[in-house]
C-alpha atoms as a PDB file:
ATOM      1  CA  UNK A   1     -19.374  19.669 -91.207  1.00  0.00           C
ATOM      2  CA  UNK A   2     -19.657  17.679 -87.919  1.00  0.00           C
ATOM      3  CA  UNK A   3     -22.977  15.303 -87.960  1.00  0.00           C
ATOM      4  CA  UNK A   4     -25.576  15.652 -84.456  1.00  0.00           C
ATOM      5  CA  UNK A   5     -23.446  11.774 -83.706  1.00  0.00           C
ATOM      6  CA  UNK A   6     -20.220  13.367 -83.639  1.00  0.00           C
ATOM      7  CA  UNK A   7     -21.321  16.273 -81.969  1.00  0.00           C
ATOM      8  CA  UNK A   8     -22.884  14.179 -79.139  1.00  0.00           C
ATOM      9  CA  UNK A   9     -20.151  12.121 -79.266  1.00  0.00           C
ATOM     10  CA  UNK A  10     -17.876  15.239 -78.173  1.00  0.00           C
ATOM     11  CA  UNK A  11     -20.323  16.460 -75.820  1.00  0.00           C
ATOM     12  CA  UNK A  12     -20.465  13.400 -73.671  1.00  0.00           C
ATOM     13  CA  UNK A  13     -16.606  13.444 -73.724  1.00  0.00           C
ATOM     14  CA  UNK A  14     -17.082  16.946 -72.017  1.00  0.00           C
ATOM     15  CA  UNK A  15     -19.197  15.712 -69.889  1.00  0.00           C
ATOM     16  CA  UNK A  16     -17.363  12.816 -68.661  1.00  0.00           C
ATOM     17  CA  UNK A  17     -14.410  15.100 -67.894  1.00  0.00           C
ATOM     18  CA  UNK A  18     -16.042  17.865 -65.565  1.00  0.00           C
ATOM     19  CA  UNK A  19     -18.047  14.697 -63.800  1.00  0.00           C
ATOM     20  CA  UNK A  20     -13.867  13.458 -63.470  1.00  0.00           C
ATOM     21  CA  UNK A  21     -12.964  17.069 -62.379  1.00  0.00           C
ATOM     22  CA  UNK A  22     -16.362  17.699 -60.248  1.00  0.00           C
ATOM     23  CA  UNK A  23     -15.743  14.325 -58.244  1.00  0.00           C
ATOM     24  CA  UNK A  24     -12.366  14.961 -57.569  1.00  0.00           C
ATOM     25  CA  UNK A  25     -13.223  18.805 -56.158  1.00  0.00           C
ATOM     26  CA  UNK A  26     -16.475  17.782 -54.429  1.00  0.00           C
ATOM     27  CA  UNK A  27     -13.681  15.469 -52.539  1.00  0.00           C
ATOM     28  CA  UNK A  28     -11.995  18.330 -51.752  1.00  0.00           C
ATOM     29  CA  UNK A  29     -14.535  20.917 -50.328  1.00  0.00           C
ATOM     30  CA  UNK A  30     -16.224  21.961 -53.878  1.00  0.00           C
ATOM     31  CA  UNK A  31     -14.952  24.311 -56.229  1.00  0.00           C
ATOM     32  CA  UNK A  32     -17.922  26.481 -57.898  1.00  0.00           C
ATOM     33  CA  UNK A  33     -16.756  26.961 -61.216  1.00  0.00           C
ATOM     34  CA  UNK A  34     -16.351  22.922 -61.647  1.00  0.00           C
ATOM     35  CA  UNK A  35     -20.050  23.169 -60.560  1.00  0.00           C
ATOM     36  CA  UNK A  36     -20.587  25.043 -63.327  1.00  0.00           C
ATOM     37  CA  UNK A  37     -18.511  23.419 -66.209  1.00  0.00           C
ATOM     38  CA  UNK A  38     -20.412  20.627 -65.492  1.00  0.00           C
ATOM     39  CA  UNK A  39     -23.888  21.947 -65.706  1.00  0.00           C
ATOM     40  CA  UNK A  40     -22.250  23.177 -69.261  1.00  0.00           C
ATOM     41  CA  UNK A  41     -21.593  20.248 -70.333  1.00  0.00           C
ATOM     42  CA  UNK A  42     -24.965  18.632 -69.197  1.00  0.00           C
ATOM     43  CA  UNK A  43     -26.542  21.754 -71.033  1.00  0.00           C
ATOM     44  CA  UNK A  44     -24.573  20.958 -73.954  1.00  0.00           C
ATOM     45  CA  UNK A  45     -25.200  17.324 -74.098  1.00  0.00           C
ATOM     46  CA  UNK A  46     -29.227  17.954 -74.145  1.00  0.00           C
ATOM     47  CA  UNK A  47     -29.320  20.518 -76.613  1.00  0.00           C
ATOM     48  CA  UNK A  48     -27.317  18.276 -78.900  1.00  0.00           C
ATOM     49  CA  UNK A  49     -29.285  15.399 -77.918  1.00  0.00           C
ATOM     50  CA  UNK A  50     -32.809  17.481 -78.594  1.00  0.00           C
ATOM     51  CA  UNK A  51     -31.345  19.213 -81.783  1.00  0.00           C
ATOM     52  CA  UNK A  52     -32.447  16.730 -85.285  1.00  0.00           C
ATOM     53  CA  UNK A  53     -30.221  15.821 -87.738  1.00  0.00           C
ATOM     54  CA  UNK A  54     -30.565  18.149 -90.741  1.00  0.00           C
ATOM     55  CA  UNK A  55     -31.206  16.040 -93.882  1.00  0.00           C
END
């Protein structure tokens, strides 16, 4: 079972890619579905953050 730490580990990995991938599009005009990988990953990251640890 993955622990709320190595699930927010992962997320934030997520995230840090699409920021990577949304920076290089937003260079380049924009691409709407980096848009929304990102705000994915940003979802993803706070619900993991917000979610406790079960004991």
């Amino acid at each position: 079972m993955v622990n709320r730490d190595q699930a927010l580990a992962a997320a934030e990995q997520i995230l840090a890619a699409t920021a990577a991938d949304k920076q290089h599009a937003d260079r380049h005009g924009g691409n709407p579905d980096h848009d929304a990988a990102h705000a994915a990953a940003l979802n993803l990251q706070q619900l993991v953050h917000d979610t406790p640890e079960r004991t």
